[in-house]
PDB file of N, CA and C in Angstrom:
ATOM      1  N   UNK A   1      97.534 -79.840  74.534  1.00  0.00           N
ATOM      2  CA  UNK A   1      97.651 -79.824  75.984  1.00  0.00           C
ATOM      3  C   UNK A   1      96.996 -78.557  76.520  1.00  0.00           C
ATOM      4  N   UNK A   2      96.117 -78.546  77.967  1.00  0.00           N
ATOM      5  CA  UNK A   2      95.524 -77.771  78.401  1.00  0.00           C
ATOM      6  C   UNK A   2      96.629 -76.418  78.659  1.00  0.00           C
ATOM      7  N   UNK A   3      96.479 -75.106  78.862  1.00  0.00           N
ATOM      8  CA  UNK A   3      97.223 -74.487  79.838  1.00  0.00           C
ATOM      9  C   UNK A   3      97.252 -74.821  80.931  1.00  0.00           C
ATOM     10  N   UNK A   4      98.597 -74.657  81.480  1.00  0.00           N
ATOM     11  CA  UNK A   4      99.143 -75.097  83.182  1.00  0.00           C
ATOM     12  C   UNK A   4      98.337 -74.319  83.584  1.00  0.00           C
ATOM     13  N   UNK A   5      97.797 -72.862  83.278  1.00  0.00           N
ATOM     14  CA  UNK A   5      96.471 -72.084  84.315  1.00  0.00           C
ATOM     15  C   UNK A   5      95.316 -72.755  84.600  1.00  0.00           C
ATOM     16  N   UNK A   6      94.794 -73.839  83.058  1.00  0.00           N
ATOM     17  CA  UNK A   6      93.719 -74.108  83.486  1.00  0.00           C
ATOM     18  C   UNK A   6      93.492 -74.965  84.595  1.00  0.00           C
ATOM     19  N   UNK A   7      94.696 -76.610  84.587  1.00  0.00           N
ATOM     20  CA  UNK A   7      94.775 -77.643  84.992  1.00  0.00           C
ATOM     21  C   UNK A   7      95.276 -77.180  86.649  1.00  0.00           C
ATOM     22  N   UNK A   8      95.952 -76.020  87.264  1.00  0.00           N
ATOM     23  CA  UNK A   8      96.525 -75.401  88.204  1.00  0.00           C
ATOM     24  C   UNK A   8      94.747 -75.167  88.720  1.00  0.00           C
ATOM     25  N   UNK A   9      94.066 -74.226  88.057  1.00  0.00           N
ATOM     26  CA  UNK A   9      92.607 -74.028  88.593  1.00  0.00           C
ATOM     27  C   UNK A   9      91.973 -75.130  89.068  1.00  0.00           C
ATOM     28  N   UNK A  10      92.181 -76.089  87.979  1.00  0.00           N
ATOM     29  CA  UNK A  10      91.013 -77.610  88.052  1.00  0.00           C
ATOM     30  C   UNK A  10      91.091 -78.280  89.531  1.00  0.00           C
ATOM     31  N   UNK A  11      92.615 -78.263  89.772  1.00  0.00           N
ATOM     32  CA  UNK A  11      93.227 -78.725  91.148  1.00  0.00           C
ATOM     33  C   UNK A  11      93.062 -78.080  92.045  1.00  0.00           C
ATOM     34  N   UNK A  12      92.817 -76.910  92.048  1.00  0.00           N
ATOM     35  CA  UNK A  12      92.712 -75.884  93.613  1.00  0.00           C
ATOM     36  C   UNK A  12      90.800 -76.030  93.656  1.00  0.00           C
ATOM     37  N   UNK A  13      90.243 -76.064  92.730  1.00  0.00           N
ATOM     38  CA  UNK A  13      88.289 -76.712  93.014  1.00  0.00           C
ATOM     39  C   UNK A  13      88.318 -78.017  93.527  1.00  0.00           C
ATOM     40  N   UNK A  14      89.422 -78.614  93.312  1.00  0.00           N
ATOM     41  CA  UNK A  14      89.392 -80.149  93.838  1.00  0.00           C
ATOM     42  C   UNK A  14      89.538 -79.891  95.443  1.00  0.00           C
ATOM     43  N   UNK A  15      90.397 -79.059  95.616  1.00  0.00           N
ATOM     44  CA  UNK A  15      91.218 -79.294  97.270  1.00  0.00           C
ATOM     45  C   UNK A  15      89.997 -78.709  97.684  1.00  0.00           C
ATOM     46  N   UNK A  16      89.168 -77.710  96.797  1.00  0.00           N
ATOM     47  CA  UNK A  16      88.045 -77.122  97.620  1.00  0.00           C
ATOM     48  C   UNK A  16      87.243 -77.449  97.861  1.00  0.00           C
ATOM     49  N   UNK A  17      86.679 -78.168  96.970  1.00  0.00           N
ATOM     50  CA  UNK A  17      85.882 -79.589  96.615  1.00  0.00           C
ATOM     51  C   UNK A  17      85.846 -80.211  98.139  1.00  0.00           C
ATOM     52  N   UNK A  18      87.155 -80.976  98.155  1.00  0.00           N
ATOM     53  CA  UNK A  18      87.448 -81.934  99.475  1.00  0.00           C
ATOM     54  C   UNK A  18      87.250 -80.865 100.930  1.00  0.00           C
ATOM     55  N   UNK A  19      87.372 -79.873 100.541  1.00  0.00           N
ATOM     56  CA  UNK A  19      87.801 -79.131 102.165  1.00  0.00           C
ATOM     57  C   UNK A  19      86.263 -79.182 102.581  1.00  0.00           C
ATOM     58  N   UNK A  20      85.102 -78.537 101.816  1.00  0.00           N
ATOM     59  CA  UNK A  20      83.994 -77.981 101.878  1.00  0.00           C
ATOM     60  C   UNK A  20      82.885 -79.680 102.027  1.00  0.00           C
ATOM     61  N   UNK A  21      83.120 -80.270 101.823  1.00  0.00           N
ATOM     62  CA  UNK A  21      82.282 -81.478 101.089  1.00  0.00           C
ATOM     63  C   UNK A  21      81.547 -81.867 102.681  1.00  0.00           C
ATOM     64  N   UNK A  22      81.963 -81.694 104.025  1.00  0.00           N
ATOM     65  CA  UNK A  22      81.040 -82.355 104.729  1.00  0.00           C
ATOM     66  C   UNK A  22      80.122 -81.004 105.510  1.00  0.00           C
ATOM     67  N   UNK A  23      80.767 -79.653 105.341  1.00  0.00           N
ATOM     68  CA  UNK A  23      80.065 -78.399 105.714  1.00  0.00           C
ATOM     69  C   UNK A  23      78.552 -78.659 104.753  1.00  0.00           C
ATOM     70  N   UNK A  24      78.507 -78.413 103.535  1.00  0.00           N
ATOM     71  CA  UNK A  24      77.588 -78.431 102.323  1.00  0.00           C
ATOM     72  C   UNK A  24      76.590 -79.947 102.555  1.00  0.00           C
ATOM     73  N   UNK A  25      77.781 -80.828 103.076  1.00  0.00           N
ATOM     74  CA  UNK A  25      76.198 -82.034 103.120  1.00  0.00           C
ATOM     75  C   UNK A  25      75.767 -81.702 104.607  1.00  0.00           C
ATOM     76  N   UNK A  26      76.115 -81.371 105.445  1.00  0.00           N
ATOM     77  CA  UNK A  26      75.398 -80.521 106.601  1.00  0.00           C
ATOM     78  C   UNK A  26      74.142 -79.572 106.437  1.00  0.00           C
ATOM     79  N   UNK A  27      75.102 -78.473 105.935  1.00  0.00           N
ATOM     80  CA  UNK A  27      74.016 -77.435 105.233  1.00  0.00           C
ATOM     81  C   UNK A  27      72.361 -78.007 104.668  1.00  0.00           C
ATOM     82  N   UNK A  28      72.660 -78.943 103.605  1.00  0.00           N
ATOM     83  CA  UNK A  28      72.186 -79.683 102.676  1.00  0.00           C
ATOM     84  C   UNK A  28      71.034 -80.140 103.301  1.00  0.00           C
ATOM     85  N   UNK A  29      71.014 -81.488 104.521  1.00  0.00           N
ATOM     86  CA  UNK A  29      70.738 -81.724 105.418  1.00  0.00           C
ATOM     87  C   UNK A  29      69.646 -80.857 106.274  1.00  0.00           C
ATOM     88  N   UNK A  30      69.983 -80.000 106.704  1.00  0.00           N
ATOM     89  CA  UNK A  30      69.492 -78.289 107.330  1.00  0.00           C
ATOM     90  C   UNK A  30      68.431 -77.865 106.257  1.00  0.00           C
ATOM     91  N   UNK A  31      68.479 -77.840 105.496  1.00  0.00           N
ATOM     92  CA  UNK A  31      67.936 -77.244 104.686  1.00  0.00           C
ATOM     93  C   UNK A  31      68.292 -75.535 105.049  1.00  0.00           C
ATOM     94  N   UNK A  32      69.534 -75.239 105.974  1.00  0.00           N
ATOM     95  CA  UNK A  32      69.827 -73.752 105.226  1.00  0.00           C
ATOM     96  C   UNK A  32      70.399 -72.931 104.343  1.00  0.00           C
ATOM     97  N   UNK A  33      69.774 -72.856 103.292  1.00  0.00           N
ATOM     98  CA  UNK A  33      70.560 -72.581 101.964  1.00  0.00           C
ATOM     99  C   UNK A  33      71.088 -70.822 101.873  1.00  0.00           C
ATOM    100  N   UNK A  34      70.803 -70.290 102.637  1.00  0.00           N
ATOM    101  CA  UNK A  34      71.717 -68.989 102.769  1.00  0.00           C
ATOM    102  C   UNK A  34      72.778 -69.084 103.337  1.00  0.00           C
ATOM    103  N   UNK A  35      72.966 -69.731 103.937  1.00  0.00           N
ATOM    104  CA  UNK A  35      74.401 -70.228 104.784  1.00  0.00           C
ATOM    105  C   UNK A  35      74.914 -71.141 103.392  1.00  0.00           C
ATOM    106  N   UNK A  36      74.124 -71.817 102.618  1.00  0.00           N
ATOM    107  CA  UNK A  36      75.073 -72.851 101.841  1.00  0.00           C
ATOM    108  C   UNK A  36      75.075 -72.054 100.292  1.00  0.00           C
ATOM    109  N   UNK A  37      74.348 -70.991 100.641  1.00  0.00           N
ATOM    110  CA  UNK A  37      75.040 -69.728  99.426  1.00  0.00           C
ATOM    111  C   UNK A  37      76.047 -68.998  99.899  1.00  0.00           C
ATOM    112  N   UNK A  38      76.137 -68.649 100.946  1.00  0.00           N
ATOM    113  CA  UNK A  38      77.901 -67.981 101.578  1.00  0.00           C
ATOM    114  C   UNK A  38      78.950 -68.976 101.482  1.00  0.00           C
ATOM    115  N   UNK A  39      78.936 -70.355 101.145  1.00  0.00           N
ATOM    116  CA  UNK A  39      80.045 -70.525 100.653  1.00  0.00           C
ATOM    117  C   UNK A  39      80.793 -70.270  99.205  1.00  0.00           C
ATOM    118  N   UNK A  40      82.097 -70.400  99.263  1.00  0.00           N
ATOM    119  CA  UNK A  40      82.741 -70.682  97.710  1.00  0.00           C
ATOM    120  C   UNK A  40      81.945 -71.181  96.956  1.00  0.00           C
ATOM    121  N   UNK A  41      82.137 -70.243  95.906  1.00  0.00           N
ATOM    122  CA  UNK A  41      81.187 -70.910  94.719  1.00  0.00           C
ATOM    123  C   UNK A  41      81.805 -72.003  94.003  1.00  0.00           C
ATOM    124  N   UNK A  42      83.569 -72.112  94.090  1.00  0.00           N
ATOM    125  CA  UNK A  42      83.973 -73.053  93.681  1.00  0.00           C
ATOM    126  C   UNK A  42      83.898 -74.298  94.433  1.00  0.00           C
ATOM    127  N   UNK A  43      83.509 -74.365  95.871  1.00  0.00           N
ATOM    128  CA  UNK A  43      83.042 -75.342  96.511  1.00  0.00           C
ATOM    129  C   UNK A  43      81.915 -76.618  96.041  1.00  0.00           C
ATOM    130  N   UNK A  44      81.427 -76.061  95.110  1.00  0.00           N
ATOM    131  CA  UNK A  44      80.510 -77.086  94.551  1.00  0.00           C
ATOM    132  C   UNK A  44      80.720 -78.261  93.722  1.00  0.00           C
ATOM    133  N   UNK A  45      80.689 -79.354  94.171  1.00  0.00           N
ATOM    134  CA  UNK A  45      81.574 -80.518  93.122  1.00  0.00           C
ATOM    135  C   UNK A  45      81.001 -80.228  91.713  1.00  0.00           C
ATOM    136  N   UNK A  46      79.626 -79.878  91.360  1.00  0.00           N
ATOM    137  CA  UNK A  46      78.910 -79.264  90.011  1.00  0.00           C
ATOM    138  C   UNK A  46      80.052 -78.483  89.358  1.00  0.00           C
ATOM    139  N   UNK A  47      81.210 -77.880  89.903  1.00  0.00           N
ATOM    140  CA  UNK A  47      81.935 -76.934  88.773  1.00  0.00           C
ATOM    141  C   UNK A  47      83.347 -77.870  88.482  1.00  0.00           C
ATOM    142  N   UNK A  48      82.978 -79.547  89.215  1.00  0.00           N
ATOM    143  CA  UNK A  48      84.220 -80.241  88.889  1.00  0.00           C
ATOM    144  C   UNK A  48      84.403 -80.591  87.567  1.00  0.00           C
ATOM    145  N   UNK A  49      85.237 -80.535  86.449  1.00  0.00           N
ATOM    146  CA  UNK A  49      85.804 -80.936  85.538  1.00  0.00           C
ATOM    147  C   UNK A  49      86.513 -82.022  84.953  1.00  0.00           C
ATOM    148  N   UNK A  50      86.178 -82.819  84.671  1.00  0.00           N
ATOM    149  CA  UNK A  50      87.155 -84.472  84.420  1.00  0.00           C
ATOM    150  C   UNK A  50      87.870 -83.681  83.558  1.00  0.00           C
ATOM    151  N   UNK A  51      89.166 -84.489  83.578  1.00  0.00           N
ATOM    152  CA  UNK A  51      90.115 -83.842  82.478  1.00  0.00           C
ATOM    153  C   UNK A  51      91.317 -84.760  82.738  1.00  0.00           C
ATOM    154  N   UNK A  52      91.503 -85.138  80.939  1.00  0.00           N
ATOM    155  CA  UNK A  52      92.748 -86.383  81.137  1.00  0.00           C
ATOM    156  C   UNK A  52      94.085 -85.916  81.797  1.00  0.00           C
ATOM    157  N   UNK A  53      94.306 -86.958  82.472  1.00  0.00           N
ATOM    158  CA  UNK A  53      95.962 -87.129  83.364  1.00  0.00           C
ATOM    159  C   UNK A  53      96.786 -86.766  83.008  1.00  0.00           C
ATOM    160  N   UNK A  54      97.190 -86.899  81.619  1.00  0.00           N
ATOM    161  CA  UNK A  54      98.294 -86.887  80.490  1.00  0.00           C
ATOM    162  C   UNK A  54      98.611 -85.446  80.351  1.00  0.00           C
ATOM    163  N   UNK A  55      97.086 -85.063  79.803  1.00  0.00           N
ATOM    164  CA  UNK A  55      97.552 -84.179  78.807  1.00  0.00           C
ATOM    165  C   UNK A  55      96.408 -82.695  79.173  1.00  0.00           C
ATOM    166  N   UNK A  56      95.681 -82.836  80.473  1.00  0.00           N
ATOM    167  CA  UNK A  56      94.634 -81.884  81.172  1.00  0.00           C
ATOM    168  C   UNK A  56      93.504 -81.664  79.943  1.00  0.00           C
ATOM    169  N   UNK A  57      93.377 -82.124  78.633  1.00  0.00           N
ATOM    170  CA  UNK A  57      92.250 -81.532  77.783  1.00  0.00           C
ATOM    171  C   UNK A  57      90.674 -82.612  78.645  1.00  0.00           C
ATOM    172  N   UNK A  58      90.050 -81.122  78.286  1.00  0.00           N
ATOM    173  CA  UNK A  58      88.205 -81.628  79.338  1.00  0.00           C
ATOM    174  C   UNK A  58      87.527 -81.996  78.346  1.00  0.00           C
ATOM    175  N   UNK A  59      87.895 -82.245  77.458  1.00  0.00           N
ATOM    176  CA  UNK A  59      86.565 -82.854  76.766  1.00  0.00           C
ATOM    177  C   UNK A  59      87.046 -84.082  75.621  1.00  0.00           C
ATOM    178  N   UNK A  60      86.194 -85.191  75.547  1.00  0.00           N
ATOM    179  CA  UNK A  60      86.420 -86.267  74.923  1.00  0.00           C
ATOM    180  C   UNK A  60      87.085 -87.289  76.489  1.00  0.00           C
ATOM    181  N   UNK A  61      86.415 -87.078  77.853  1.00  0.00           N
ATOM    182  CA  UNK A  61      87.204 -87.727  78.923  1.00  0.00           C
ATOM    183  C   UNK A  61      86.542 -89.508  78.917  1.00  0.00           C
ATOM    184  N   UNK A  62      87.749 -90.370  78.615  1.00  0.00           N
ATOM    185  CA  UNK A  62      86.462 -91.637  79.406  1.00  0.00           C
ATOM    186  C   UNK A  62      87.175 -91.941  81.002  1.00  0.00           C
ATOM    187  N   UNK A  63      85.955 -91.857  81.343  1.00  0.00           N
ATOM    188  CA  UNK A  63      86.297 -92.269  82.904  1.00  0.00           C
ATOM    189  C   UNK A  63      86.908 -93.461  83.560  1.00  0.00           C
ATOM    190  N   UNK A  64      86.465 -94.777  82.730  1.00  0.00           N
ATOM    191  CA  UNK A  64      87.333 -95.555  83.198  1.00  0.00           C
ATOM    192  C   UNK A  64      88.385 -95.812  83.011  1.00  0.00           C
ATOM    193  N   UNK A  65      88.980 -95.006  82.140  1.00  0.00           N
ATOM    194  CA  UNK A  65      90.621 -94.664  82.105  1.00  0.00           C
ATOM    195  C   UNK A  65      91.128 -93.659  82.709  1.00  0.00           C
ATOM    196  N   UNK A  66      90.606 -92.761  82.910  1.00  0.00           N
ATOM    197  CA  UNK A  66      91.277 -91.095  83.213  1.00  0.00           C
ATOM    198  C   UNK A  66      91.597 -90.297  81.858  1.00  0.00           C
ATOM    199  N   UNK A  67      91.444 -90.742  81.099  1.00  0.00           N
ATOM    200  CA  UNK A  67      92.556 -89.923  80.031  1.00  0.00           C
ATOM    201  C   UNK A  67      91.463 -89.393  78.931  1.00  0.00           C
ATOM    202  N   UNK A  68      92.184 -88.819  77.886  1.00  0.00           N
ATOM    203  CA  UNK A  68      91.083 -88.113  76.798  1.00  0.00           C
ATOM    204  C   UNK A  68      90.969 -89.308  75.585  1.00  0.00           C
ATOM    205  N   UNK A  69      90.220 -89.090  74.810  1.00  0.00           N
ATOM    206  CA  UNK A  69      89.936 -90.252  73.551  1.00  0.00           C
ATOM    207  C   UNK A  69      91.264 -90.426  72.985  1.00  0.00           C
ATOM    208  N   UNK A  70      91.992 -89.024  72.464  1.00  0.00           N
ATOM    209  CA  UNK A  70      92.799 -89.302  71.891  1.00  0.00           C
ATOM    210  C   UNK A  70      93.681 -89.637  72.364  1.00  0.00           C
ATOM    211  N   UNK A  71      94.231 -89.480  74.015  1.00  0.00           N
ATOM    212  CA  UNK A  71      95.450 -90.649  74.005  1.00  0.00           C
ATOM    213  C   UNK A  71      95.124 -92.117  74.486  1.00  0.00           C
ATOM    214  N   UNK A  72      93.729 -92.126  74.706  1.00  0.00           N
ATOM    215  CA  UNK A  72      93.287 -93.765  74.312  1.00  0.00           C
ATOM    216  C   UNK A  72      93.869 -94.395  73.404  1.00  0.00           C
ATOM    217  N   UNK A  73      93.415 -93.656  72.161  1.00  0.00           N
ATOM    218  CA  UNK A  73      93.517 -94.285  71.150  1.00  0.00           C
ATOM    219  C   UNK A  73      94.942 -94.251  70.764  1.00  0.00           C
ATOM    220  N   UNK A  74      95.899 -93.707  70.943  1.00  0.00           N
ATOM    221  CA  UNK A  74      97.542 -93.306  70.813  1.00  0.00           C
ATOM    222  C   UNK A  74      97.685 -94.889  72.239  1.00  0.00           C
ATOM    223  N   UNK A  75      97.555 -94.433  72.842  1.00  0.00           N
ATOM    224  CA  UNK A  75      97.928 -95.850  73.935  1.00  0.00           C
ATOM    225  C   UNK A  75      97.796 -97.404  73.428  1.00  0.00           C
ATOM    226  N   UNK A  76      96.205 -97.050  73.070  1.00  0.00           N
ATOM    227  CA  UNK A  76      95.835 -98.368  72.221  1.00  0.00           C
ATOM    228  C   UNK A  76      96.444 -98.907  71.416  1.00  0.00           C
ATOM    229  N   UNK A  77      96.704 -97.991  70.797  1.00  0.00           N
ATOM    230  CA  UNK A  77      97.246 -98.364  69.521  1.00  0.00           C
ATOM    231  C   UNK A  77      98.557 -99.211  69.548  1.00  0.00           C
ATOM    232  N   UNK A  78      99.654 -98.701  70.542  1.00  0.00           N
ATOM    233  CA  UNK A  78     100.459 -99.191  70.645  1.00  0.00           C
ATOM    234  C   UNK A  78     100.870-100.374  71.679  1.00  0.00           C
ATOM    235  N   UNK A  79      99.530-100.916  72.478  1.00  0.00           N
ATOM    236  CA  UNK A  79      99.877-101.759  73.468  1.00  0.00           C
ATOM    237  C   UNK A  79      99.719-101.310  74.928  1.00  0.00           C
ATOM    238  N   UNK A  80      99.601-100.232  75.165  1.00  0.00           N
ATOM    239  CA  UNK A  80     100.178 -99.705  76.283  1.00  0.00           C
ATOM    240  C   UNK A  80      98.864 -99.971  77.259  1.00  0.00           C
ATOM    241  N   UNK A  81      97.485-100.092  77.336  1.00  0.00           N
ATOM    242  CA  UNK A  81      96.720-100.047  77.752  1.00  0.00           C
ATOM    243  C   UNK A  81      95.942-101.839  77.959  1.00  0.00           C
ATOM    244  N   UNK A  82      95.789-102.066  79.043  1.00  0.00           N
ATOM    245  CA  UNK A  82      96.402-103.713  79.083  1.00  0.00           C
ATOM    246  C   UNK A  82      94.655-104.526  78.846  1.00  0.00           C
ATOM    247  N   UNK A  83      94.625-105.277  77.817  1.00  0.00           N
ATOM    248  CA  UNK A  83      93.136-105.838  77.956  1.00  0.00           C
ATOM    249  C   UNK A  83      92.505-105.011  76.618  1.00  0.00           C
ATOM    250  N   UNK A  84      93.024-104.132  76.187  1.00  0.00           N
ATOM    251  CA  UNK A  84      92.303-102.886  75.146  1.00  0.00           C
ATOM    252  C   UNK A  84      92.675-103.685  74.244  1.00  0.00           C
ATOM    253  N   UNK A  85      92.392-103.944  72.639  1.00  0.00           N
ATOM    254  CA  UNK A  85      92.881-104.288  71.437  1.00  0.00           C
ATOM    255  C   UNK A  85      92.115-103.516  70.465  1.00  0.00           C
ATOM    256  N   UNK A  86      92.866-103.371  69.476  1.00  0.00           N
ATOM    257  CA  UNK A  86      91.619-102.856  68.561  1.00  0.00           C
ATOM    258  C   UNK A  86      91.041-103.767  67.524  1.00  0.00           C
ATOM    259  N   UNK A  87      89.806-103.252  67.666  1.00  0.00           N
ATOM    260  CA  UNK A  87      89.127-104.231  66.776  1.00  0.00           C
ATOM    261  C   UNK A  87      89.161-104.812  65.444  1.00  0.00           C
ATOM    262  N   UNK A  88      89.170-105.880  64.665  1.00  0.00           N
ATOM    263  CA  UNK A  88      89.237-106.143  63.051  1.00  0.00           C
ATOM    264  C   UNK A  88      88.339-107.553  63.413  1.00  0.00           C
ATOM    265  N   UNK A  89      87.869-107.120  61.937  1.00  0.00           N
ATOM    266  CA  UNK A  89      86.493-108.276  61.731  1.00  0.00           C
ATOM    267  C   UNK A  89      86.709-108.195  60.115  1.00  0.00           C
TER     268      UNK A  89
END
């Protein structure tokens, strides 16, 4: 499991993310990029992070679940994930 610092960070780039998102496509637009360098640097969706629901780890994410490989495969395994089976041939 991630640290609560990291997953606490991941969420406050999100809200910033959302706050900033129609200033920057303005800017964008403008083409004035000194004005769209004075913002937050965390403002940039580029420093957003996928990271599973469960368990906050960023890497191994699939997107059309939310979650990381490994509790795919822990979910899978047991049913929990509806339409998923695992494979045998």
């Amino acid at each position: 499991m991630a640290r609560k610092s990291i997953i606490a960070r991941q969420t406050k780039r999100a809200k910033l993310i959302a706050k900033f998102a129609e200033k920057r496509k303005e800017l964008k637009e403008a083409g004035d990029y000194a004005a769209l360098d004075k913002l937050p640097k965390n403002a940039s969706p580029v420093r957003h992070r996928n990271r599973c629901a469960l368990t906050g780890r960023g890497r191994g994410f699939i997107s059309a679940f939310g979650i990381s490989r490994i509790k795919f495969r822990d979910l899978a395994s047991i049913g929990k994930i509806p339409g998923v089976t695992k494979a045998s041939w």
